[in-house]
N, C-alpha and C. Protein backbone atom coordinates (compact mmCIF):
# COMPACT_ATOMS: atom_id res chain seq x y z
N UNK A 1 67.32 106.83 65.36
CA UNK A 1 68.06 105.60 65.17
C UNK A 1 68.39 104.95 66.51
N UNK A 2 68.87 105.85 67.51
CA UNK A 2 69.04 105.04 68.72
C UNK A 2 67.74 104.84 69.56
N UNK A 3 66.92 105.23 69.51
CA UNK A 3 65.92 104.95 69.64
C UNK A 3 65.12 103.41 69.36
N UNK A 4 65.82 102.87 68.31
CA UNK A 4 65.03 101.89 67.53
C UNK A 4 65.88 100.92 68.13
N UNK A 5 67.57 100.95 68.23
CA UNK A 5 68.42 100.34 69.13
C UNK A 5 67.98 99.86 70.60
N UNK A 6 67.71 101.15 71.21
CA UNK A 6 67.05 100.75 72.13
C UNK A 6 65.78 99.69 72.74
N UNK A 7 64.75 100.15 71.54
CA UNK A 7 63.48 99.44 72.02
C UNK A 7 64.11 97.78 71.20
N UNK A 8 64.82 97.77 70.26
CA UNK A 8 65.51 96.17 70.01
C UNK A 8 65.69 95.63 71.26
N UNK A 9 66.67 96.48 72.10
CA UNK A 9 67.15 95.69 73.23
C UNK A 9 66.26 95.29 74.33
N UNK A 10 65.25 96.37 74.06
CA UNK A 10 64.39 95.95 75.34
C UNK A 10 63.47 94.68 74.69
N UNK A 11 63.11 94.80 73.58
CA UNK A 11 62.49 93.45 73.36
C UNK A 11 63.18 91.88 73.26
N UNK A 12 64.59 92.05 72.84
CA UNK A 12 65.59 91.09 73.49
C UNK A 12 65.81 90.00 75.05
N UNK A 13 65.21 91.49 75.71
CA UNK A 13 65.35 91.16 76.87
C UNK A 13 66.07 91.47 78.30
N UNK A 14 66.74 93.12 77.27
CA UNK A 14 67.33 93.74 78.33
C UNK A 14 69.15 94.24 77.86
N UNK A 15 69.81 95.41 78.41
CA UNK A 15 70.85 95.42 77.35
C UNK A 15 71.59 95.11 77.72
N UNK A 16 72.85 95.27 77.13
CA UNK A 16 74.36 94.22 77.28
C UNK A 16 74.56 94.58 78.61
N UNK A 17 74.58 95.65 79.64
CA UNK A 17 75.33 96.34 80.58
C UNK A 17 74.57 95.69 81.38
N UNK A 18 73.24 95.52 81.56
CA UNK A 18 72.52 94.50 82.59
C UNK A 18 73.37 93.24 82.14
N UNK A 19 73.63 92.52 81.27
CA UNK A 19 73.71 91.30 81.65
C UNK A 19 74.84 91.04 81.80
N UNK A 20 75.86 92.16 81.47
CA UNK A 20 76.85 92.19 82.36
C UNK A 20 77.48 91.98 83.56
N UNK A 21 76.55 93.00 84.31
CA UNK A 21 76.58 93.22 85.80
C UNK A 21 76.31 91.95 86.26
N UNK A 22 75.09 90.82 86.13
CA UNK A 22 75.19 89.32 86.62
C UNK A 22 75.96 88.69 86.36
N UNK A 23 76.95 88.78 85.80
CA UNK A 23 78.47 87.72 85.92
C UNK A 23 78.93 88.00 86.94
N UNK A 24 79.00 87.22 88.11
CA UNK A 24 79.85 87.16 89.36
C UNK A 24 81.61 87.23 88.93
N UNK A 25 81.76 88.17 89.87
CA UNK A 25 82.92 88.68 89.86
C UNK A 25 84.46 87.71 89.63
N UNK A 26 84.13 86.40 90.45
CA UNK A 26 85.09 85.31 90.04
C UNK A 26 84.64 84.69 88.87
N UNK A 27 84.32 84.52 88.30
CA UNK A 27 83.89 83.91 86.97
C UNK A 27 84.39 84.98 85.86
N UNK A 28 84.25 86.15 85.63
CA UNK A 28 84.97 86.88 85.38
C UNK A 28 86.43 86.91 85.50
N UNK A 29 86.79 86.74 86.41
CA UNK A 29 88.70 86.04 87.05
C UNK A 29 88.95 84.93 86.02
N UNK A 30 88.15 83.89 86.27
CA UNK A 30 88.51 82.63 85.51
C UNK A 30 88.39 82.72 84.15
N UNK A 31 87.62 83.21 84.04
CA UNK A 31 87.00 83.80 82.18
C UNK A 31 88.29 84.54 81.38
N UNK A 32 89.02 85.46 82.25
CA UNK A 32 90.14 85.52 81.40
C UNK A 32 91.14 84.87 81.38
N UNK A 33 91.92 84.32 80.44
CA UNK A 33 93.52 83.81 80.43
C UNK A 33 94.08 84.86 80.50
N UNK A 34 94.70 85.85 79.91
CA UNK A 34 95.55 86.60 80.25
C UNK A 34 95.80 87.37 82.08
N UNK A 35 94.04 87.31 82.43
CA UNK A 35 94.50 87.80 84.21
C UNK A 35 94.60 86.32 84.65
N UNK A 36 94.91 85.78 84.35
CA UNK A 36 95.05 84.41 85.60
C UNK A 36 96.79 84.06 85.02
N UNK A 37 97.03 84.18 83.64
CA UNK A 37 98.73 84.43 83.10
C UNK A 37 99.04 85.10 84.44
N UNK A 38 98.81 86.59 84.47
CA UNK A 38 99.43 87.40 85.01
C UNK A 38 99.63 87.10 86.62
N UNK A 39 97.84 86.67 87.01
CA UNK A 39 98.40 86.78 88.18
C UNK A 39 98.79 84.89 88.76
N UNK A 40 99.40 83.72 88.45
CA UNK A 40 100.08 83.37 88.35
C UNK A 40 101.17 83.29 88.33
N UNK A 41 101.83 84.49 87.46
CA UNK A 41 103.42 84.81 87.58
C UNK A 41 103.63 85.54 88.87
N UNK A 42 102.71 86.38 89.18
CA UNK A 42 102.55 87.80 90.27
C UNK A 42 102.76 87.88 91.67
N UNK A 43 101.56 86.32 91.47
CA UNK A 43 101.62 86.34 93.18
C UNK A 43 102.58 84.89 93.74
N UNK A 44 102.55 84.04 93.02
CA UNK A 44 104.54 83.38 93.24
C UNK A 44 105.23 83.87 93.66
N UNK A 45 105.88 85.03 92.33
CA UNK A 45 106.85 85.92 92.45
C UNK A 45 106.99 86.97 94.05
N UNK A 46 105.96 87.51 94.23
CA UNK A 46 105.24 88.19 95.43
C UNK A 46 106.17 87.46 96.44
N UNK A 47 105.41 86.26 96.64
CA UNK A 47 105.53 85.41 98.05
C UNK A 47 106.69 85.28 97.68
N UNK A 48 107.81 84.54 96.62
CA UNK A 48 108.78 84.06 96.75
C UNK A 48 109.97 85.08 97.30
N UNK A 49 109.58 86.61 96.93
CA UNK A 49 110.60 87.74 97.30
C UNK A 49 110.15 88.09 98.39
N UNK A 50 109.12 87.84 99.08
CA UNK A 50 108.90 88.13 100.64
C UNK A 50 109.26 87.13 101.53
N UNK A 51 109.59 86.09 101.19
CA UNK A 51 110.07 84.40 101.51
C UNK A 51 111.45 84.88 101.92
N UNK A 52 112.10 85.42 100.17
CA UNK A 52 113.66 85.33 100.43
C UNK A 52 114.23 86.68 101.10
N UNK A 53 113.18 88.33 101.15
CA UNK A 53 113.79 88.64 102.30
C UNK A 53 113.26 88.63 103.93
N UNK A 54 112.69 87.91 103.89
CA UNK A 54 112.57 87.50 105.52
C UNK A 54 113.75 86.34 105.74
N UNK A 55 114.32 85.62 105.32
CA UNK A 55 115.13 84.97 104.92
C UNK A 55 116.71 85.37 105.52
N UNK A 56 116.57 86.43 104.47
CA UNK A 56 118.07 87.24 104.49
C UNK A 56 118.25 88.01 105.87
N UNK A 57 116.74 88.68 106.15
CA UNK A 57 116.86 89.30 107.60
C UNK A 57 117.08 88.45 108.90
N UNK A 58 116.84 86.87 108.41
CA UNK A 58 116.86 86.27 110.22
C UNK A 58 118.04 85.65 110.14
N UNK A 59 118.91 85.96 109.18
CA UNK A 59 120.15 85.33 109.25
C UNK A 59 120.98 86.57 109.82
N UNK A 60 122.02 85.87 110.98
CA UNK A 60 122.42 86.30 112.01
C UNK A 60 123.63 87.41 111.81
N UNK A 61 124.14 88.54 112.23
CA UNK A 61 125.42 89.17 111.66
C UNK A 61 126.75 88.26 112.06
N UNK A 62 127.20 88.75 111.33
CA UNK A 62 128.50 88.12 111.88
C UNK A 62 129.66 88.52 112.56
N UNK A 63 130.27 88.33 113.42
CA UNK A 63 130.89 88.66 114.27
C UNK A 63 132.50 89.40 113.96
């Protein structure tokens, strides 16, 4: 039976995992909504808490 699977695919034109692998890696990125949700919230968030403690550190002690 997998056998017969097989030679399907090869007369297709080749199997899912090859034509996999030719989707460039950013297109893949963009292709999902949920990783571009995520990283949207992620890397904002990221910068905005490395923003506010560099922030907190160059403010001066007080005397």
């Amino acid at each position: 039976m997998a056998e017969h699977e097989d030679q399907a695919r090869k007369e297709e034109g080749g199997s899912m995992d090859q034509f996999g692998a030719d989707v460039p890696v950013m297109q893949r990125i963009l292709d999902s909504p949920f990783l571009l949700l995520f990283l949207g919230i992620t890397i904002p968030t990221v910068f905005y808490l490395v923003w506010g403690i560099m922030e907190i550190i160059s403010i001066p002690i007080a005397k």
